[in-house]
PDB file of N, CA and C in Angstrom:
ATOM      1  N   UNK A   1      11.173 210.096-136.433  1.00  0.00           N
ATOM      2  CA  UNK A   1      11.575 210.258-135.059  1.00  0.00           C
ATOM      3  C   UNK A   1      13.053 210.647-135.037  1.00  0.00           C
ATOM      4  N   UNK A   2      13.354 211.810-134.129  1.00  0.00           N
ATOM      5  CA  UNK A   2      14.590 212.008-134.055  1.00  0.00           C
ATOM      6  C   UNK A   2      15.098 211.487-132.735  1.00  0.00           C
ATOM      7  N   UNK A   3      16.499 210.799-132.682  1.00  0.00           N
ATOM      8  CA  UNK A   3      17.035 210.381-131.575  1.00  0.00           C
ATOM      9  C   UNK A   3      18.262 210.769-131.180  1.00  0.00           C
ATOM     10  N   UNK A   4      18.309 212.006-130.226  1.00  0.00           N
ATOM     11  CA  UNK A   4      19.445 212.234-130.088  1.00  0.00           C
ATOM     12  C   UNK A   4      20.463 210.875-129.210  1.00  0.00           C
ATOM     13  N   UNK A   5      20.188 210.089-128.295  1.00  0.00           N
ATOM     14  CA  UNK A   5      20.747 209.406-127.694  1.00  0.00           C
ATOM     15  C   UNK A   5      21.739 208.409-128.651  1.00  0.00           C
ATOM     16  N   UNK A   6      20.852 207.744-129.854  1.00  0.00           N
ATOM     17  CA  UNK A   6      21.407 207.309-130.909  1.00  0.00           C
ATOM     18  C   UNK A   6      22.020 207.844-132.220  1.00  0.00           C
ATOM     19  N   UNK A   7      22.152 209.299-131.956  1.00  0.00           N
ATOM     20  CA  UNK A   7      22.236 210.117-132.888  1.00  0.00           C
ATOM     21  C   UNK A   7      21.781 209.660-134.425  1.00  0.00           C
ATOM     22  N   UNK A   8      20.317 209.733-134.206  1.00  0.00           N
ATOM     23  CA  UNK A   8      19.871 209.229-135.672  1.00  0.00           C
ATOM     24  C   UNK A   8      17.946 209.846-136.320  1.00  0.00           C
ATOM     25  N   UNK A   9      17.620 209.774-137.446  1.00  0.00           N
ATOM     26  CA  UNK A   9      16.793 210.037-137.596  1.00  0.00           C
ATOM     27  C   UNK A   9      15.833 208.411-137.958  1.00  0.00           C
ATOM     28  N   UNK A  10      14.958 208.529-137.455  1.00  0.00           N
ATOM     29  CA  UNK A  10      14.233 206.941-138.373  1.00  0.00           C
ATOM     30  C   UNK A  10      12.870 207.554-138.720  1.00  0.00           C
ATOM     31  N   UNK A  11      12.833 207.176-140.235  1.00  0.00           N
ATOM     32  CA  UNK A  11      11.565 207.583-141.041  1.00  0.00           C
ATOM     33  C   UNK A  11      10.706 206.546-140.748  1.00  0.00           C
ATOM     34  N   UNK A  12       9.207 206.940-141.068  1.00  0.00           N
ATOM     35  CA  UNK A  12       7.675 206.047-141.015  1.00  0.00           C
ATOM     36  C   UNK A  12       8.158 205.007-141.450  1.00  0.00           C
ATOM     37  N   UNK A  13       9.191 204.622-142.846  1.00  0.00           N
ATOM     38  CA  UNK A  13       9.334 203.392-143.307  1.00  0.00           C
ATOM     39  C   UNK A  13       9.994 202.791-142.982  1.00  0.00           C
ATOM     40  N   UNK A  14      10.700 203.357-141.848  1.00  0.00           N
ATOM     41  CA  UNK A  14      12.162 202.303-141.234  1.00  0.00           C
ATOM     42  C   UNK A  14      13.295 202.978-141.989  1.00  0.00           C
ATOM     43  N   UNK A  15      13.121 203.814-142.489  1.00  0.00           N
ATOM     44  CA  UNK A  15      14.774 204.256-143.180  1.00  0.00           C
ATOM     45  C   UNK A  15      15.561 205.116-142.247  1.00  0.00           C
ATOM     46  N   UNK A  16      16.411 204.725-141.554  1.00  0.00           N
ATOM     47  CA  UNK A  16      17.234 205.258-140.481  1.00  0.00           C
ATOM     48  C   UNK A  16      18.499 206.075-141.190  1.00  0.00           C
ATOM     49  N   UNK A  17      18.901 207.342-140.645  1.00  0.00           N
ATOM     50  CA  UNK A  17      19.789 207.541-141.268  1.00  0.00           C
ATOM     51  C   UNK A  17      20.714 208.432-139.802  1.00  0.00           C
ATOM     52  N   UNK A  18      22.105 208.337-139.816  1.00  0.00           N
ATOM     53  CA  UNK A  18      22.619 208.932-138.713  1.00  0.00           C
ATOM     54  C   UNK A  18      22.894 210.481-139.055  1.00  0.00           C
ATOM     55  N   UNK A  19      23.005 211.269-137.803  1.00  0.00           N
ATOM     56  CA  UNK A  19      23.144 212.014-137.409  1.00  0.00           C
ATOM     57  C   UNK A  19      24.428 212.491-137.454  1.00  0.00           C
ATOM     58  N   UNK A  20      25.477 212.898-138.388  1.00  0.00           N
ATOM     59  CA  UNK A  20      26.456 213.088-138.077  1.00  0.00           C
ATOM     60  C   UNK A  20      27.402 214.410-137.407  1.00  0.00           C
ATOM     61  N   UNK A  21      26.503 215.358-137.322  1.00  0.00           N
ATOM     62  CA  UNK A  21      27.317 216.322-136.513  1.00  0.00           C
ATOM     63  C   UNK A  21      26.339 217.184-136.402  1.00  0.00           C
ATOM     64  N   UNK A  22      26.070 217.953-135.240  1.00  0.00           N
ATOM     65  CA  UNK A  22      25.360 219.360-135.149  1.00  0.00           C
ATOM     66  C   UNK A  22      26.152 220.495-134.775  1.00  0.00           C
ATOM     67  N   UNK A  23      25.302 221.707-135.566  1.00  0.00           N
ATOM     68  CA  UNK A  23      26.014 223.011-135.360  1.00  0.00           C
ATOM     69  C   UNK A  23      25.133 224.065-134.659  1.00  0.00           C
ATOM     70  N   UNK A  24      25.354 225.304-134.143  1.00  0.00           N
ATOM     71  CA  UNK A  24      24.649 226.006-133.392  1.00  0.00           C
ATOM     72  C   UNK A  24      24.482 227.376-133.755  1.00  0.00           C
ATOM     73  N   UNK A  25      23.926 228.134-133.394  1.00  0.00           N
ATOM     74  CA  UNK A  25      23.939 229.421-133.780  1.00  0.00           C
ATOM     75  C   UNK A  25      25.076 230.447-134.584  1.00  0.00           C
ATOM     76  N   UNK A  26      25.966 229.671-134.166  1.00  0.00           N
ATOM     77  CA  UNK A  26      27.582 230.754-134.501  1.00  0.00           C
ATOM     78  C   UNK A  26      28.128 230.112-135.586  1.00  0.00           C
ATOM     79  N   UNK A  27      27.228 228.910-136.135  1.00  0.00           N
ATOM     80  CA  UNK A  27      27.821 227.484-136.600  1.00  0.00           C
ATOM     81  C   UNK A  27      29.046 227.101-136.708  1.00  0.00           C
ATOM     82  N   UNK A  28      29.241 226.894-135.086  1.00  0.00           N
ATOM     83  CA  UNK A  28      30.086 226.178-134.473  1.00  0.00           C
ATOM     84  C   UNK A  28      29.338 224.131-133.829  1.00  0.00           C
ATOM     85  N   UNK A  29      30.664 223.294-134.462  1.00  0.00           N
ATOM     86  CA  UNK A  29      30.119 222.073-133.657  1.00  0.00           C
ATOM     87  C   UNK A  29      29.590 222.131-132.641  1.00  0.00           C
ATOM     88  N   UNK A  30      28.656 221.265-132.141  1.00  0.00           N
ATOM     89  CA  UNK A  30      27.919 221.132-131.080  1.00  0.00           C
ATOM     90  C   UNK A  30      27.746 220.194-130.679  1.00  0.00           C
ATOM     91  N   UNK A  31      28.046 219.158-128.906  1.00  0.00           N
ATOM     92  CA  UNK A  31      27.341 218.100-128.669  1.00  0.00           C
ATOM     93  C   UNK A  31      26.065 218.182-128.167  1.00  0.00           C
ATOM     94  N   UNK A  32      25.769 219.342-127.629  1.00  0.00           N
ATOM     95  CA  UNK A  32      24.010 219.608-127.190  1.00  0.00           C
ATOM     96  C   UNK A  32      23.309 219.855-128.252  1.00  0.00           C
ATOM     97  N   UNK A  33      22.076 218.829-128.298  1.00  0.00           N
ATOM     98  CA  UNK A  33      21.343 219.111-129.121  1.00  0.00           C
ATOM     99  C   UNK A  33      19.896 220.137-128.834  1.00  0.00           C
ATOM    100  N   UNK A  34      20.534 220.959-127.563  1.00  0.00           N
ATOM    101  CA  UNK A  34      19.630 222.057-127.202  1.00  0.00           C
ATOM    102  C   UNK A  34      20.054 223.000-128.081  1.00  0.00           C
ATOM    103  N   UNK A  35      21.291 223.252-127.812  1.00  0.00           N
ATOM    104  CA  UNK A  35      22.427 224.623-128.482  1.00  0.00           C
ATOM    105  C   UNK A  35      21.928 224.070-129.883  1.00  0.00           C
ATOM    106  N   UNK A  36      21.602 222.968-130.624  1.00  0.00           N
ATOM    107  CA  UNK A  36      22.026 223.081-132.005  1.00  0.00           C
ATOM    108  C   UNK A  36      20.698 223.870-133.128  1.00  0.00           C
ATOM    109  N   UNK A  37      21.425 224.253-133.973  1.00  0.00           N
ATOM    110  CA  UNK A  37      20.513 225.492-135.079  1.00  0.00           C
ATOM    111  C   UNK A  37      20.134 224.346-136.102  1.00  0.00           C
ATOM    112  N   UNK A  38      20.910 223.100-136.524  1.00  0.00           N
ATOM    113  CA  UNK A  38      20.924 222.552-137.597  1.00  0.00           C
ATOM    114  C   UNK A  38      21.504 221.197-137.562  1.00  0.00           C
ATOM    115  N   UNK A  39      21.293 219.929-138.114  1.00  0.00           N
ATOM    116  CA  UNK A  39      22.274 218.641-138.131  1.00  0.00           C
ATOM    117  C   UNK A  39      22.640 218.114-139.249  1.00  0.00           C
ATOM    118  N   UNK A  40      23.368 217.579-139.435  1.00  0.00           N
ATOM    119  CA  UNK A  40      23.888 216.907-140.469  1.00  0.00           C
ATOM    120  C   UNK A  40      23.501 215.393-140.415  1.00  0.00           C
ATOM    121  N   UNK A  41      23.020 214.710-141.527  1.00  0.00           N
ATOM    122  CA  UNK A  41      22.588 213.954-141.891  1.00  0.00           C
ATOM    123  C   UNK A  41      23.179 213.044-143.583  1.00  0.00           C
ATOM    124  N   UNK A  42      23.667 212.030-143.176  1.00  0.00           N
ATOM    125  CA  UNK A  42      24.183 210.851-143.928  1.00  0.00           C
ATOM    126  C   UNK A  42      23.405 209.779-144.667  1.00  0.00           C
ATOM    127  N   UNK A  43      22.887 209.987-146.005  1.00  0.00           N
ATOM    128  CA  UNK A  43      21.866 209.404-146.535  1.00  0.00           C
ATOM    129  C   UNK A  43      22.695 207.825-147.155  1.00  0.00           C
ATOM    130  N   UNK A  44      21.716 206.920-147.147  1.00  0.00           N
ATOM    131  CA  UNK A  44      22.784 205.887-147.770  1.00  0.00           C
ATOM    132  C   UNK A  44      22.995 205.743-149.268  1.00  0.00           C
ATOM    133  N   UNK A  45      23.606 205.104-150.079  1.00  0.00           N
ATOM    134  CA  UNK A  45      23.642 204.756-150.831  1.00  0.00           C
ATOM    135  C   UNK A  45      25.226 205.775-151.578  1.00  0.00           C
ATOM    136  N   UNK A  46      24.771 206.698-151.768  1.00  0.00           N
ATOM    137  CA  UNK A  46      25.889 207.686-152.581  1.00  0.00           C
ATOM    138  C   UNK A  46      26.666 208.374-151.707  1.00  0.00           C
ATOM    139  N   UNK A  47      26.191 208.731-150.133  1.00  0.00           N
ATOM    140  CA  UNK A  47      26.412 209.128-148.902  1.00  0.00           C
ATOM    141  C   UNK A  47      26.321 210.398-148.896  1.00  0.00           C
ATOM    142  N   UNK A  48      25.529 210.976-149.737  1.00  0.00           N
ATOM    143  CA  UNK A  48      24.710 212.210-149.757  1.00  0.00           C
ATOM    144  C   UNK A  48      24.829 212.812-148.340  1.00  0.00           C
ATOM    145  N   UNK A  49      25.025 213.979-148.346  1.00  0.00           N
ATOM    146  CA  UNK A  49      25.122 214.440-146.573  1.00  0.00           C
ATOM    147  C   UNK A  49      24.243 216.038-146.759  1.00  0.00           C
ATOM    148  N   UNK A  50      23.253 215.803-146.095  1.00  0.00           N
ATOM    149  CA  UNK A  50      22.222 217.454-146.011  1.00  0.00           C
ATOM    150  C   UNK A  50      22.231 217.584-144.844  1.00  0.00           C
ATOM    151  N   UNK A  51      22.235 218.674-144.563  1.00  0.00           N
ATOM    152  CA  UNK A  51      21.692 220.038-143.408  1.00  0.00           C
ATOM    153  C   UNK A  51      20.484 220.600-143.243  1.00  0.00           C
ATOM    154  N   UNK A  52      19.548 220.031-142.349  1.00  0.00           N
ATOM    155  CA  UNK A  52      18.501 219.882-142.093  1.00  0.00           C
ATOM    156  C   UNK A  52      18.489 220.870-140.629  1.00  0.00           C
ATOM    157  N   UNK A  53      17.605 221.935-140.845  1.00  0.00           N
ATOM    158  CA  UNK A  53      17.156 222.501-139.751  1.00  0.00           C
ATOM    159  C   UNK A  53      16.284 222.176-138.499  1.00  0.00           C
ATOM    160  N   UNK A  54      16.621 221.983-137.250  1.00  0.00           N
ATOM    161  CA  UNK A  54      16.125 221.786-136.340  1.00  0.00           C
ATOM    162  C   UNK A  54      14.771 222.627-136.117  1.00  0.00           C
ATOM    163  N   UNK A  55      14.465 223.566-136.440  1.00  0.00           N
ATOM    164  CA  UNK A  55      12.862 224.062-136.772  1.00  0.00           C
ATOM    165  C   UNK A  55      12.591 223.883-138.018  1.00  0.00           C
ATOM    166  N   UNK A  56      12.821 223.287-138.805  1.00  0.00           N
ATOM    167  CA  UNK A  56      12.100 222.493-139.790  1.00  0.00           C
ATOM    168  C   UNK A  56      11.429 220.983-139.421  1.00  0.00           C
ATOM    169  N   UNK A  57      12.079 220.130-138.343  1.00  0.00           N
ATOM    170  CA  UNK A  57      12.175 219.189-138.027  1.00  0.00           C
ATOM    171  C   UNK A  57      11.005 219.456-137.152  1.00  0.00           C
ATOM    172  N   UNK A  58      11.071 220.087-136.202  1.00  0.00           N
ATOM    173  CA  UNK A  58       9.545 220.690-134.911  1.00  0.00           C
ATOM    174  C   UNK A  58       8.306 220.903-135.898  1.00  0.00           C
ATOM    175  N   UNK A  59       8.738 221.892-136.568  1.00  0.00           N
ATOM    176  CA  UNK A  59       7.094 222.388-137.467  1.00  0.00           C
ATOM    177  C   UNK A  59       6.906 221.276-138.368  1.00  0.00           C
ATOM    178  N   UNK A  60       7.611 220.337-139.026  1.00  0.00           N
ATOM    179  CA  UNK A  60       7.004 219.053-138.940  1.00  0.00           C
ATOM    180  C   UNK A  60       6.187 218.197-138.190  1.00  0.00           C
ATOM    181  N   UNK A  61       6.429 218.273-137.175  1.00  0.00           N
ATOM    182  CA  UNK A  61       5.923 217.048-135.906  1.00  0.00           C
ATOM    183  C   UNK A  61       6.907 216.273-135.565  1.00  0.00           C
ATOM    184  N   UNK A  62       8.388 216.456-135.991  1.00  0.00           N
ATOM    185  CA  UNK A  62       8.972 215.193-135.607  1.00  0.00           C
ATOM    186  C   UNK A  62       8.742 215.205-134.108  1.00  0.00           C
ATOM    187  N   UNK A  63       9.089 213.304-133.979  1.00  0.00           N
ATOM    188  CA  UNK A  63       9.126 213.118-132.503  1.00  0.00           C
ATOM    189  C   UNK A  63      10.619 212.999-131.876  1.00  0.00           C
ATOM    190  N   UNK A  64      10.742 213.528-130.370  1.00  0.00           N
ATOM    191  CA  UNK A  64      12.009 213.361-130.398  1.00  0.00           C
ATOM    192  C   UNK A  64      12.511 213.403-129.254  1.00  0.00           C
ATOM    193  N   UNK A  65      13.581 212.186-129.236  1.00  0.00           N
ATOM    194  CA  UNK A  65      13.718 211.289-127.658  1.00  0.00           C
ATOM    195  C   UNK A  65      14.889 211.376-127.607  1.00  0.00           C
ATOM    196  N   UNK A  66      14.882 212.127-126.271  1.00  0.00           N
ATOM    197  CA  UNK A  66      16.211 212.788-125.289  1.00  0.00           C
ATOM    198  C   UNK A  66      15.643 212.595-124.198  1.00  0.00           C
ATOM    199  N   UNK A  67      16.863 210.879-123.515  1.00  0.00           N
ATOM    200  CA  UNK A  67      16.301 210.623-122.646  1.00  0.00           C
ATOM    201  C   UNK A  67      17.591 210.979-121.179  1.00  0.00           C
ATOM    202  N   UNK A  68      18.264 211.539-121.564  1.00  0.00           N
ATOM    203  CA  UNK A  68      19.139 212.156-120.822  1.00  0.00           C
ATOM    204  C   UNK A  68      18.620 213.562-119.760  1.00  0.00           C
ATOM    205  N   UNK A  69      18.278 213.512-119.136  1.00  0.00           N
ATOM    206  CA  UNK A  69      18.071 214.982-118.227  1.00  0.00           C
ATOM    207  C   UNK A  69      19.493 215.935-118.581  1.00  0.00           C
ATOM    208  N   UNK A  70      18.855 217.149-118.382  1.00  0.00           N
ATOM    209  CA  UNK A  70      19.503 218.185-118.655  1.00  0.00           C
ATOM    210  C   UNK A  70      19.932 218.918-116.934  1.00  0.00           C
TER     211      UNK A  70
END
């Protein structure tokens, strides 16, 4: 599940990991996570940080709660 409100991802097993910045088409920062192309993501342990595509994340199935109106 992706959460933009909490800026975070939480896996089937409970492994939560935050969200640390999104970028957009021009890859420029972004606080809309409409505008964004891609996010950054903070794994624990070594603090590994990947760039994970926002249509990678859809054609998955993630679920994803933006409970803010636009």
């Amino acid at each position: 599940m992706v959460d933009f409100d909490t800026m975070s991802i939480v896996y089937d097993g409970g492994l939560a990991v935050p969200i640390i910045a999104m970028f957009d088409r021009f890859d420029d920062e972004t606080d809309d996570h409409n505008e964004a192309e891609y996010i950054l993501v903070e794994w624990p342990g070594e603090g590994l940080v990947t760039a994970i595509a926002i249509e990678d994340l859809v054609s998955e199935g993630a679920a994803v709660v933006d409970d803010k109106p636009h």
